[in-house]
Protein backbone atom coordinates (compact mmCIF):
# COMPACT_ATOMS: atom_id res chain seq x y z
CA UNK A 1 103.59 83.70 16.51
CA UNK A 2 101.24 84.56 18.95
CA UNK A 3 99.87 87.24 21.81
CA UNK A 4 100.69 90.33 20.81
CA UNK A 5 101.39 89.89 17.29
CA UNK A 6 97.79 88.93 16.74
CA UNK A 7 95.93 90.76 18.43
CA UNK A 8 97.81 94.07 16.43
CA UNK A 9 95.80 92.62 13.41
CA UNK A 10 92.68 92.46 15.44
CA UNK A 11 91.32 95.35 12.84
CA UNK A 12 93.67 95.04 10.00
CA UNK A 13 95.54 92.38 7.60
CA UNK A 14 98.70 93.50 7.35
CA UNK A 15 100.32 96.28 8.79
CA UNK A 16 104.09 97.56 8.58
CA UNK A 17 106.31 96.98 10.91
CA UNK A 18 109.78 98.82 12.32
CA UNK A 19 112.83 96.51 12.06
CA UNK A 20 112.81 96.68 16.03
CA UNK A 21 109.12 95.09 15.89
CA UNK A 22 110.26 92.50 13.53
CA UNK A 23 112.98 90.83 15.15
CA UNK A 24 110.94 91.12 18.37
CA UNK A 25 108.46 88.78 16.69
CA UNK A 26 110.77 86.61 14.99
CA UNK A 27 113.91 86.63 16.76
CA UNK A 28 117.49 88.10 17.10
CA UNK A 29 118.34 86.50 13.30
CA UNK A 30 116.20 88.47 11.57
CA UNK A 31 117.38 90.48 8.70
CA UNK A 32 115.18 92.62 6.54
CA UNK A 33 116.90 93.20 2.90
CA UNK A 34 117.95 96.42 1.39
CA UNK A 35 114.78 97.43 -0.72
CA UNK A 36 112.38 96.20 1.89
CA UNK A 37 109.62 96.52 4.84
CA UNK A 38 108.91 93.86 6.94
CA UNK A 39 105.09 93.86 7.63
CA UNK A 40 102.83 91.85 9.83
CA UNK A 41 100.43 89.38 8.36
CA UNK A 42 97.38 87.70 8.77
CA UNK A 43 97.56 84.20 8.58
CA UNK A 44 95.60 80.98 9.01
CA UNK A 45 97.02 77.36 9.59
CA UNK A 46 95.62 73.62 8.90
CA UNK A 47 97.86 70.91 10.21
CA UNK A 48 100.63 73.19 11.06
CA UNK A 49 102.86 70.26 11.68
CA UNK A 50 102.28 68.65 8.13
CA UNK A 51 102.05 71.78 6.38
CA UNK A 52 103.60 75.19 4.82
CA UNK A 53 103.05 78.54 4.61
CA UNK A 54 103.44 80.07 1.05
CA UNK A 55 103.58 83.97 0.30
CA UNK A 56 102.27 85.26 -3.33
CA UNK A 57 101.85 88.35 -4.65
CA UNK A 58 98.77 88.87 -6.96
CA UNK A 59 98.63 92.39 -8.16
CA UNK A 60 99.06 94.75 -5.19
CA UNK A 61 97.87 92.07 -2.68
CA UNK A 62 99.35 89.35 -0.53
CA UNK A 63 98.02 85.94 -0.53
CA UNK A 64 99.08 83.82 2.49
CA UNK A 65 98.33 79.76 1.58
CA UNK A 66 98.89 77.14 4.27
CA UNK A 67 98.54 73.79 3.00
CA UNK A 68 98.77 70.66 4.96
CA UNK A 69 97.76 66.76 5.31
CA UNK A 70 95.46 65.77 8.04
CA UNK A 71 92.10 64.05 8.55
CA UNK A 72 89.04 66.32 8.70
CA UNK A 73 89.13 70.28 9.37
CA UNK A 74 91.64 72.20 11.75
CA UNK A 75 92.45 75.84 11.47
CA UNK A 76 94.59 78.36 14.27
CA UNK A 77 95.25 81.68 13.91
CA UNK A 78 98.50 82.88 13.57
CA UNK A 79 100.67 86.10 12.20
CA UNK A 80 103.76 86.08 10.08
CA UNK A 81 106.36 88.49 9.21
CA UNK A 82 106.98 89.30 5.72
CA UNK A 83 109.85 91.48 4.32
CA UNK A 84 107.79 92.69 0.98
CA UNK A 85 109.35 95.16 -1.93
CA UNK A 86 106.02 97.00 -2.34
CA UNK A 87 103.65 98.38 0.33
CA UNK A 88 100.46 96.03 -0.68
CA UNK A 89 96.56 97.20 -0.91
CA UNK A 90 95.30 93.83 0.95
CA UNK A 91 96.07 90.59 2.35
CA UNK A 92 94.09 87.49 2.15
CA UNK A 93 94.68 83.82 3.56
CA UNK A 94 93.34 80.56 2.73
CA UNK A 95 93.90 76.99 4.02
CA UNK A 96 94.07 74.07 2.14
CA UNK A 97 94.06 70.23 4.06
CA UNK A 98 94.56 66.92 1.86
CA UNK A 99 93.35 63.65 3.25
């Protein structure tokens, strides 16, 4: 996800999205779940194609994790879409590479 989507979180982590905004982002199969908001994300990635995104929530925060395998240090930008059950306080995102 690129473009626009990042540069919306020029000044913020996160930020909540319509379901018109989401499946702009993501495509015309997105669903968002009874119960939830889909929200825009901050998000770093390693190796992107040896790796994974995973999505925790600690507290009233959202962590966003990439980890991947790959030989010395590579990180992109990037944005997700979440669909969350709670409106969080913060976001944070790390990335994790194993040689």
């Amino acid at each position: 996800m690129s473009g626009n989507a990042e540069s919306e979180l020029q000044k913020n982590t996160f930020i909540p999205l319509s379901d018109v905004k989401a499946r702009k982002y993501t495509g015309h199969y997105y669903i968002c779940p009874k119960g939830k908001r889909p929200y825009l994300v901050r998000a770093v990635a390693g190796f992107a194609g040896t790796g994974k995104f995973q999505v925790y929530r600690v507290g009233q925060s959202i962590w966003v994790a990439h980890e991947s395998l790959g030989r010395g240090w590579a990180s992109a930008r990037t944005a997700m879409v979440v669909n969350l059950d709670f409106e969080p306080t913060a976001a944070y995102a790390t990335v994790s590479i194993i040689e």
